[in-house]
PDB file of N, CA and C in Angstrom:
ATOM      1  N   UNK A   1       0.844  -1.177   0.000  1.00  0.00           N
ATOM      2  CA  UNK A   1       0.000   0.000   0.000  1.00  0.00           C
ATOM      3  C   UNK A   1       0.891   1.243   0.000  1.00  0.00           C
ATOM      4  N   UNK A   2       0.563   2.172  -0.822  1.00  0.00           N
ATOM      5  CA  UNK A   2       1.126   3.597  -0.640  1.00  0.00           C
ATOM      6  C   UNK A   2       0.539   4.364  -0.332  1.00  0.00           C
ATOM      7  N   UNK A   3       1.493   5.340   0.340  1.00  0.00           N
ATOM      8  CA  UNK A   3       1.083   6.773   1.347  1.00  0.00           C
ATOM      9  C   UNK A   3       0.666   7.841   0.261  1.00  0.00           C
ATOM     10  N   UNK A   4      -0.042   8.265   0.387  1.00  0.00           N
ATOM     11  CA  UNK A   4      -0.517   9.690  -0.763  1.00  0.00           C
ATOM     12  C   UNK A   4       0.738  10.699  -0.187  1.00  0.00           C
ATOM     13  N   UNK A   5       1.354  11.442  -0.116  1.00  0.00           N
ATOM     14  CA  UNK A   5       2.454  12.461  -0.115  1.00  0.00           C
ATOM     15  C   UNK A   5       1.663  13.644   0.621  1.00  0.00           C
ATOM     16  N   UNK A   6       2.166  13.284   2.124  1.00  0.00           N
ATOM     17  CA  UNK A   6       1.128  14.638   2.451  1.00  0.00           C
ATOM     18  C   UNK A   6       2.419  15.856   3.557  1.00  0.00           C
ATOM     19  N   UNK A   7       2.608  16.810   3.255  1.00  0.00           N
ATOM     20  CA  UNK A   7       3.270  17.726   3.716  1.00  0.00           C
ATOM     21  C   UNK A   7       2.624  18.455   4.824  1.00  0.00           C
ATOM     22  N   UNK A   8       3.395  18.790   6.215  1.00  0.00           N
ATOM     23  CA  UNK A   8       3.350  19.378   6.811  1.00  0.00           C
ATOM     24  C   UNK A   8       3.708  20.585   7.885  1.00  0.00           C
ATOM     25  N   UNK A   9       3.707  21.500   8.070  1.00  0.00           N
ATOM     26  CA  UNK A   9       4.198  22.638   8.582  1.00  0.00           C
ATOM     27  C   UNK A   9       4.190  22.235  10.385  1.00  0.00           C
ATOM     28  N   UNK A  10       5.658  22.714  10.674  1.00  0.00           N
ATOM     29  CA  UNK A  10       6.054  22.191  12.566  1.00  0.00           C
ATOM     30  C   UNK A  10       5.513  23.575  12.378  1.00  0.00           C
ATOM     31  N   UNK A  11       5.721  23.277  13.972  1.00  0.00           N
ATOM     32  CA  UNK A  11       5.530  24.505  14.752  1.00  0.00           C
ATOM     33  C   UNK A  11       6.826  25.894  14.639  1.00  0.00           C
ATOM     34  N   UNK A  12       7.998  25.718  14.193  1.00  0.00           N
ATOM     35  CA  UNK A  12       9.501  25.695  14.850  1.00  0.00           C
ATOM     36  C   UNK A  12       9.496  26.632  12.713  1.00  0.00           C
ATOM     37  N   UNK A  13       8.753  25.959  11.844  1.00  0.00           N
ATOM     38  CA  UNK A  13       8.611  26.600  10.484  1.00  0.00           C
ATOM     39  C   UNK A  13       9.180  25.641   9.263  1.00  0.00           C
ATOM     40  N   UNK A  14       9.428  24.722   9.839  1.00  0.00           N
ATOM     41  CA  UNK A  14       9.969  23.318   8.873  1.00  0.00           C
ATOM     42  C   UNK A  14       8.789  23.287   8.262  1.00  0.00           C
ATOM     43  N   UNK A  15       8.994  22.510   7.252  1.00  0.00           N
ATOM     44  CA  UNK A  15       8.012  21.645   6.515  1.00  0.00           C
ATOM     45  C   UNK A  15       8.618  20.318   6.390  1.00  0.00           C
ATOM     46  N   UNK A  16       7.541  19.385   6.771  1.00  0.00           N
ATOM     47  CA  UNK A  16       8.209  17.810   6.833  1.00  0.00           C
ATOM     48  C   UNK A  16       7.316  17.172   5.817  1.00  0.00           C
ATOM     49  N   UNK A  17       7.688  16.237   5.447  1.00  0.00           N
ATOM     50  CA  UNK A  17       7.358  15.480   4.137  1.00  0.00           C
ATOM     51  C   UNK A  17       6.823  14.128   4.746  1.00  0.00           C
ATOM     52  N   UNK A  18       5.416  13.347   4.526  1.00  0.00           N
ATOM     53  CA  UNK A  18       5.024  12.038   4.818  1.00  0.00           C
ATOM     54  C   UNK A  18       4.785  11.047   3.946  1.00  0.00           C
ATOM     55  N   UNK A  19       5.606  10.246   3.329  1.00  0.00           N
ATOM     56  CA  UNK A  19       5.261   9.442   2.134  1.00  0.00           C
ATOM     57  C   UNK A  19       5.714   8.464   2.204  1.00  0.00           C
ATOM     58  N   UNK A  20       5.578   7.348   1.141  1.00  0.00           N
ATOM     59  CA  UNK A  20       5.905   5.874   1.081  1.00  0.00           C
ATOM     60  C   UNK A  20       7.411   5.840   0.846  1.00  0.00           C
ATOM     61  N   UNK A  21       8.316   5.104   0.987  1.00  0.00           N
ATOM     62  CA  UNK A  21       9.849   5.338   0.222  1.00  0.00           C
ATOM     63  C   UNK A  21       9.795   4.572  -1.343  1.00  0.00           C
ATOM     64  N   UNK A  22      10.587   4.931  -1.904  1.00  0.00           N
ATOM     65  CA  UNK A  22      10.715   4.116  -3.030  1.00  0.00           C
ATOM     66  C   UNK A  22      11.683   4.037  -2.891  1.00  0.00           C
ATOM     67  N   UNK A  23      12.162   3.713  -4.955  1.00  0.00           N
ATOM     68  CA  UNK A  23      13.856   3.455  -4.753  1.00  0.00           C
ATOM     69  C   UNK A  23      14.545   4.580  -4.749  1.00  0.00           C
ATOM     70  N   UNK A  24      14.162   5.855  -4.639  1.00  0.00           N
ATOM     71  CA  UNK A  24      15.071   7.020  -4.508  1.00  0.00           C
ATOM     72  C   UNK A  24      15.503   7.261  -3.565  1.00  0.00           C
ATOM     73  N   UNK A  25      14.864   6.362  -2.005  1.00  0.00           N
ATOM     74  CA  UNK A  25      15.456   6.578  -0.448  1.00  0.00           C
ATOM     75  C   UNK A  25      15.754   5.336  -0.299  1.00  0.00           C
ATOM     76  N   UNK A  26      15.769   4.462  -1.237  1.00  0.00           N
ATOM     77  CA  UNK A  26      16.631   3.213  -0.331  1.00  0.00           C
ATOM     78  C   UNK A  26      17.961   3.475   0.406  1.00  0.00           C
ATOM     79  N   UNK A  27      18.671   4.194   0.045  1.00  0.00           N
ATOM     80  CA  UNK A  27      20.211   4.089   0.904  1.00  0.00           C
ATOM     81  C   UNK A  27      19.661   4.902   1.995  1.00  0.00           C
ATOM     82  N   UNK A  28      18.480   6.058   1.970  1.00  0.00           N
ATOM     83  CA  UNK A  28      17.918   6.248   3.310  1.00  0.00           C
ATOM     84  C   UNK A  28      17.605   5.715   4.487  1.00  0.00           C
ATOM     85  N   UNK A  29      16.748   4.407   3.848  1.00  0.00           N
ATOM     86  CA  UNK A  29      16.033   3.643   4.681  1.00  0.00           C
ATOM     87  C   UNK A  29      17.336   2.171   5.347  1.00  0.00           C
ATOM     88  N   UNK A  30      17.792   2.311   4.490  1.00  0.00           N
ATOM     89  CA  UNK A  30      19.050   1.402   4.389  1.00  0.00           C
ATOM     90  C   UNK A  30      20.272   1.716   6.318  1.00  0.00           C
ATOM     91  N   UNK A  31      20.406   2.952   5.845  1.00  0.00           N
ATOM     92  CA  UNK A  31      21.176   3.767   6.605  1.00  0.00           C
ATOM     93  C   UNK A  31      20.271   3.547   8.418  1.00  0.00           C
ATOM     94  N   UNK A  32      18.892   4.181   8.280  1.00  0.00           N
ATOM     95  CA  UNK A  32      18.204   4.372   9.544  1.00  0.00           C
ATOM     96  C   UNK A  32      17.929   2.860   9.697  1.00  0.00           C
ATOM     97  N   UNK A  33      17.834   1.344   9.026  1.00  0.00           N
ATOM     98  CA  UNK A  33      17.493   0.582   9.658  1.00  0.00           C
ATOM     99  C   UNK A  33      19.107   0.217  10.501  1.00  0.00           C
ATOM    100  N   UNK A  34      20.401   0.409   9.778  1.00  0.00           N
ATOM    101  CA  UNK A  34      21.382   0.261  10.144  1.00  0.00           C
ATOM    102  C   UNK A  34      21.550   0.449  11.750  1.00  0.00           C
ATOM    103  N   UNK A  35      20.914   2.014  11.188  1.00  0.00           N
ATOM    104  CA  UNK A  35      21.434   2.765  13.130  1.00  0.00           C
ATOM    105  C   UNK A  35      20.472   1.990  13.888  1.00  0.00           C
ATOM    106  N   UNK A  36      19.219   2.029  13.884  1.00  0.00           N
ATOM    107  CA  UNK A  36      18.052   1.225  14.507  1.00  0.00           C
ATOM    108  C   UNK A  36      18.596   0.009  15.211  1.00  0.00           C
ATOM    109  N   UNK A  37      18.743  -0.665  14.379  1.00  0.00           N
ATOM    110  CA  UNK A  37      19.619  -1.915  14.718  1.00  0.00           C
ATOM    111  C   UNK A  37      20.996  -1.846  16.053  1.00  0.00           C
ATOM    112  N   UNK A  38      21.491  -0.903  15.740  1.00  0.00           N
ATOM    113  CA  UNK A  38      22.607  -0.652  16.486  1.00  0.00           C
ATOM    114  C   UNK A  38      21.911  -0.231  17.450  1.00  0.00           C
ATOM    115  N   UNK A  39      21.140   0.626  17.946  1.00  0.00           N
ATOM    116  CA  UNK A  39      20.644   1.219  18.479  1.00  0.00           C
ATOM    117  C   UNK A  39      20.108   0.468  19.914  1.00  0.00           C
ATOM    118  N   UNK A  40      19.101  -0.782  18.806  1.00  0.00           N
ATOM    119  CA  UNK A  40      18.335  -1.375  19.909  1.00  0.00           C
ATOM    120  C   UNK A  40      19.116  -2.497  20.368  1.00  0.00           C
ATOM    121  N   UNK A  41      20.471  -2.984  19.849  1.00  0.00           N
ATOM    122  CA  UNK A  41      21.321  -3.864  20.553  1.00  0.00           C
ATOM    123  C   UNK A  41      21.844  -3.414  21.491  1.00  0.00           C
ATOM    124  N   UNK A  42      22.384  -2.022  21.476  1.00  0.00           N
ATOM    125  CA  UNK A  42      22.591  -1.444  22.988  1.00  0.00           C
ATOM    126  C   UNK A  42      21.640  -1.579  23.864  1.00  0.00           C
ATOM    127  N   UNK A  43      20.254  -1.377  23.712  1.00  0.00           N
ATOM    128  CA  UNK A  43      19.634  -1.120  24.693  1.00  0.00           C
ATOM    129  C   UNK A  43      18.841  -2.809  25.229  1.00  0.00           C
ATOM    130  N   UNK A  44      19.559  -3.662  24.138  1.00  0.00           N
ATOM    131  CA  UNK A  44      18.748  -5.022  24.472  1.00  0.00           C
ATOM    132  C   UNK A  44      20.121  -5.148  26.085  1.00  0.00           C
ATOM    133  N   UNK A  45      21.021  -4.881  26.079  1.00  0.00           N
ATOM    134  CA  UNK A  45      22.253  -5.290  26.817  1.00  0.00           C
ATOM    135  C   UNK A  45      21.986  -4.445  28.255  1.00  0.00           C
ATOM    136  N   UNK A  46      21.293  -3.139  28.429  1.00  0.00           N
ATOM    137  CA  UNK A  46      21.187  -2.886  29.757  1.00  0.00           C
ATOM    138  C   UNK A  46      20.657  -3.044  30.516  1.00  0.00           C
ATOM    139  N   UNK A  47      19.469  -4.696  29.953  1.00  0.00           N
ATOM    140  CA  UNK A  47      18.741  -5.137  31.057  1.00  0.00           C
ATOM    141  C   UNK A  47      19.225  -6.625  31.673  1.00  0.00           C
ATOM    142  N   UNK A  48      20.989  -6.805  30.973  1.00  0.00           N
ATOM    143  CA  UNK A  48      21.299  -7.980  31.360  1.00  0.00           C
ATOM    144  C   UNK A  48      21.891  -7.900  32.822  1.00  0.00           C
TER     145      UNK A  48
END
């Protein structure tokens, strides 16, 4: 399923972008599952 492309204005004066990825953000999505990953292995370890 895809996201219709819907834009929105912060508070702060950004405009942020909400949409499906394609292949033009794969090394995007690529990158944030990377850190994610890293991320939540640290935090799997501070409840040992």
């Amino acid at each position: 399923m895809r996201i219709k492309e819907q834009k929105y204005l912060l508070p702060d004066g950004r405009e942020v972008t909400i949409k499906s990825a394609g292949p033009e953000d794969a090394m995007k999505v690529k990158l944030l599952r990377e850190a994610s990953a890293a991320e939540t292995h640290f935090m799997a370890n501070i409840f040992e």
